[in-house]
Protein backbone atom coordinates (compact mmCIF):
# COMPACT_ATOMS: atom_id res chain seq x y z
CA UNK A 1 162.87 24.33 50.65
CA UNK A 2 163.61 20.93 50.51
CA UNK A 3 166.93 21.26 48.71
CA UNK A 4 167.95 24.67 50.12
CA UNK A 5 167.58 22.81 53.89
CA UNK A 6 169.82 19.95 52.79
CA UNK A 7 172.40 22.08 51.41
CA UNK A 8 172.64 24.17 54.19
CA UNK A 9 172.85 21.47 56.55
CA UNK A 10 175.93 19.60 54.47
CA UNK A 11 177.44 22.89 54.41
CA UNK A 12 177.03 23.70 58.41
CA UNK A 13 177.54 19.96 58.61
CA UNK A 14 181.32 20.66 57.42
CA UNK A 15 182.28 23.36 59.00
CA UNK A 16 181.33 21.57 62.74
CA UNK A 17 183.16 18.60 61.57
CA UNK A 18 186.44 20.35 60.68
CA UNK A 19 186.10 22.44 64.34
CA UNK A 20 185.48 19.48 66.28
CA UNK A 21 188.00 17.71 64.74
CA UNK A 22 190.87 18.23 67.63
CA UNK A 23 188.74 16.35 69.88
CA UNK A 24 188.15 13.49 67.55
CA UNK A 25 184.47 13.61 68.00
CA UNK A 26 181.81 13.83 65.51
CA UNK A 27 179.80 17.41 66.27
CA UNK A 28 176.74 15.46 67.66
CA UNK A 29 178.53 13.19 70.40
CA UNK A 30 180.80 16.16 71.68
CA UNK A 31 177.34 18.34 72.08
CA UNK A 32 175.52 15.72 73.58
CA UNK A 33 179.07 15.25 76.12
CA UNK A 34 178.88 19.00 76.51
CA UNK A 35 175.76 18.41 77.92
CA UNK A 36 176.37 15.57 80.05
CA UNK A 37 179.41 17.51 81.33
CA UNK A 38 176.64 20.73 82.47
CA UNK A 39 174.54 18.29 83.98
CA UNK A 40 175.43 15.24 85.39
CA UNK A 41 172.98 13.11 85.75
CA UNK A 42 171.20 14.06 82.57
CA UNK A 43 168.48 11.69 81.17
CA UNK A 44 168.48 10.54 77.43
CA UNK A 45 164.94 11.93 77.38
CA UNK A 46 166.46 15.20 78.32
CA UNK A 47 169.48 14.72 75.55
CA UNK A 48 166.64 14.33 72.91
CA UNK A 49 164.13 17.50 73.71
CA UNK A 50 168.00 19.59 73.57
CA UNK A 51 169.57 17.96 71.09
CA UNK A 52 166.08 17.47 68.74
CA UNK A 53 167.42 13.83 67.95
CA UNK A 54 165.26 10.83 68.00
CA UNK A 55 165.76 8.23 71.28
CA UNK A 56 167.39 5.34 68.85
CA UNK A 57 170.11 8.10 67.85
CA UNK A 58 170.76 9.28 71.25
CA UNK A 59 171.37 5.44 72.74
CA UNK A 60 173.62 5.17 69.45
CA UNK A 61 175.68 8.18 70.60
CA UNK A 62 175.70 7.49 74.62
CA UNK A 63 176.94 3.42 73.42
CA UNK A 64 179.95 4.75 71.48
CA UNK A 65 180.56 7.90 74.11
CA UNK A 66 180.59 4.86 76.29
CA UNK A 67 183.06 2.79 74.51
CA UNK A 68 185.38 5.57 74.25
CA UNK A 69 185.01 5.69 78.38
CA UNK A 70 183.68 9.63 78.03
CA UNK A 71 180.61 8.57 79.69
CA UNK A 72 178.69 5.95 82.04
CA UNK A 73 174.70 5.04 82.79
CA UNK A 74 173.42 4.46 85.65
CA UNK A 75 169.71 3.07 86.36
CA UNK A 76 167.97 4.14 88.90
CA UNK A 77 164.69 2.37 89.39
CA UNK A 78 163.15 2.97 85.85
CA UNK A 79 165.38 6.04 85.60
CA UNK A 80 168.51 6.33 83.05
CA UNK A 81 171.16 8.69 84.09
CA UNK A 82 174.37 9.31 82.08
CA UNK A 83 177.60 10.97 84.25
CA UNK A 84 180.56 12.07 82.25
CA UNK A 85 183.74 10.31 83.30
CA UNK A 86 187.10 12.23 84.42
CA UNK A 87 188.72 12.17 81.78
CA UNK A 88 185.78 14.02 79.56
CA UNK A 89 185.57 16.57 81.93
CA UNK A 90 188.96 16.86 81.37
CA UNK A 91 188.21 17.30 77.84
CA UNK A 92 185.63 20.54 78.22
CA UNK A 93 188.15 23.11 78.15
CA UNK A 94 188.80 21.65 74.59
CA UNK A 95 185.48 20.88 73.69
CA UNK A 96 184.75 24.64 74.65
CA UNK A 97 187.49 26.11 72.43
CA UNK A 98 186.24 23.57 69.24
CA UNK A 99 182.65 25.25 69.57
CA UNK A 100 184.35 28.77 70.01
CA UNK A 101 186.09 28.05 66.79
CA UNK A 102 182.87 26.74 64.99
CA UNK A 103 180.51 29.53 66.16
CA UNK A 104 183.27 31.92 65.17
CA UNK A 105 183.93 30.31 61.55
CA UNK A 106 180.51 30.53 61.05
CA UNK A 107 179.88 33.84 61.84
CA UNK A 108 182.49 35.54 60.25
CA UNK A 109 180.52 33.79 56.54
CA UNK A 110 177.10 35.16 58.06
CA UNK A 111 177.61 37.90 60.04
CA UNK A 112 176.89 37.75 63.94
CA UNK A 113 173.63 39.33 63.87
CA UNK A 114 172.46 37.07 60.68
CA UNK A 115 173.76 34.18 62.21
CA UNK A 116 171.55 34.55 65.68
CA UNK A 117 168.14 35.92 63.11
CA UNK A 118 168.75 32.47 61.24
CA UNK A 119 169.43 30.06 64.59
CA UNK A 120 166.05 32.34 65.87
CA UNK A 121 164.04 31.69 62.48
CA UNK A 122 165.02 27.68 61.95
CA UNK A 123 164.02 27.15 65.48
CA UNK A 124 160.52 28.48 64.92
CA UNK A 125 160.21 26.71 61.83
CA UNK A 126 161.34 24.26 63.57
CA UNK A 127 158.31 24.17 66.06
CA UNK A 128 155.98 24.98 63.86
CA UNK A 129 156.26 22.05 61.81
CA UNK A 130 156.29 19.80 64.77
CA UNK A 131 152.53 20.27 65.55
């Protein structure tokens, strides 16, 4: 399992990198400024239950979605909220069309309906080996 897993994640790994390419953003910083675009106001304890990332790792990606002026934080009493700047949301109709492409590479090599019964199945192995 352990080897099968890692192969299949280099392999999905690729293919997202080479459809999120036109945006110049790794896959994991233009999902997590997806999200932040569908929810402004979005808390990084929010980004980490969606995105199944640990807290260090999100900060990482907000910091350099920051530098590249995509997003801004805002503190509100003990409260961190992250807002997508203008020109992101300019970006979503891009961003959009990059995870049309990689949803659509990828299921044309699995099939639609394997494609959704393998999401389905690695998120309930998923769970179960959280508890």
């Amino acid at each position: 399992m352990y080897f099968s897993s890692n192969a299949l994640a280099r392999k999905i790994e690729k293919l997202a990198q080479e459809s999120w390419k036109p945006v110049g953003l790794s896959p994991s910083h233009a999902y997590l400024l997806m999200l932040v675009i569908e929810e402004p106001g979005i808390q990084p304890t929010a980004l980490v239950e969606q995105l199944l990332l640990t807290p260090s790792t999100i900060t990482r990606l907000i910091e350099k979605l920051e530098e590249k002026k995509l997003v801004v934080r805002t503190t509100e009493g003990k409260s961190t909220n992250v807002y997508a700047t203008p020109k992101a949301k300019q970006m979503l109709p891009q961003l959009n069309k990059c995870l049309g492409h990689f949803y659509e590479n990828y299921s044309t090599i699995l099939g639609r309906e394997e494609s959704a019964r393998l999401v389905q199945n690695m998120n309930k192995v998923t769970d179960k080996l959280e508890h």
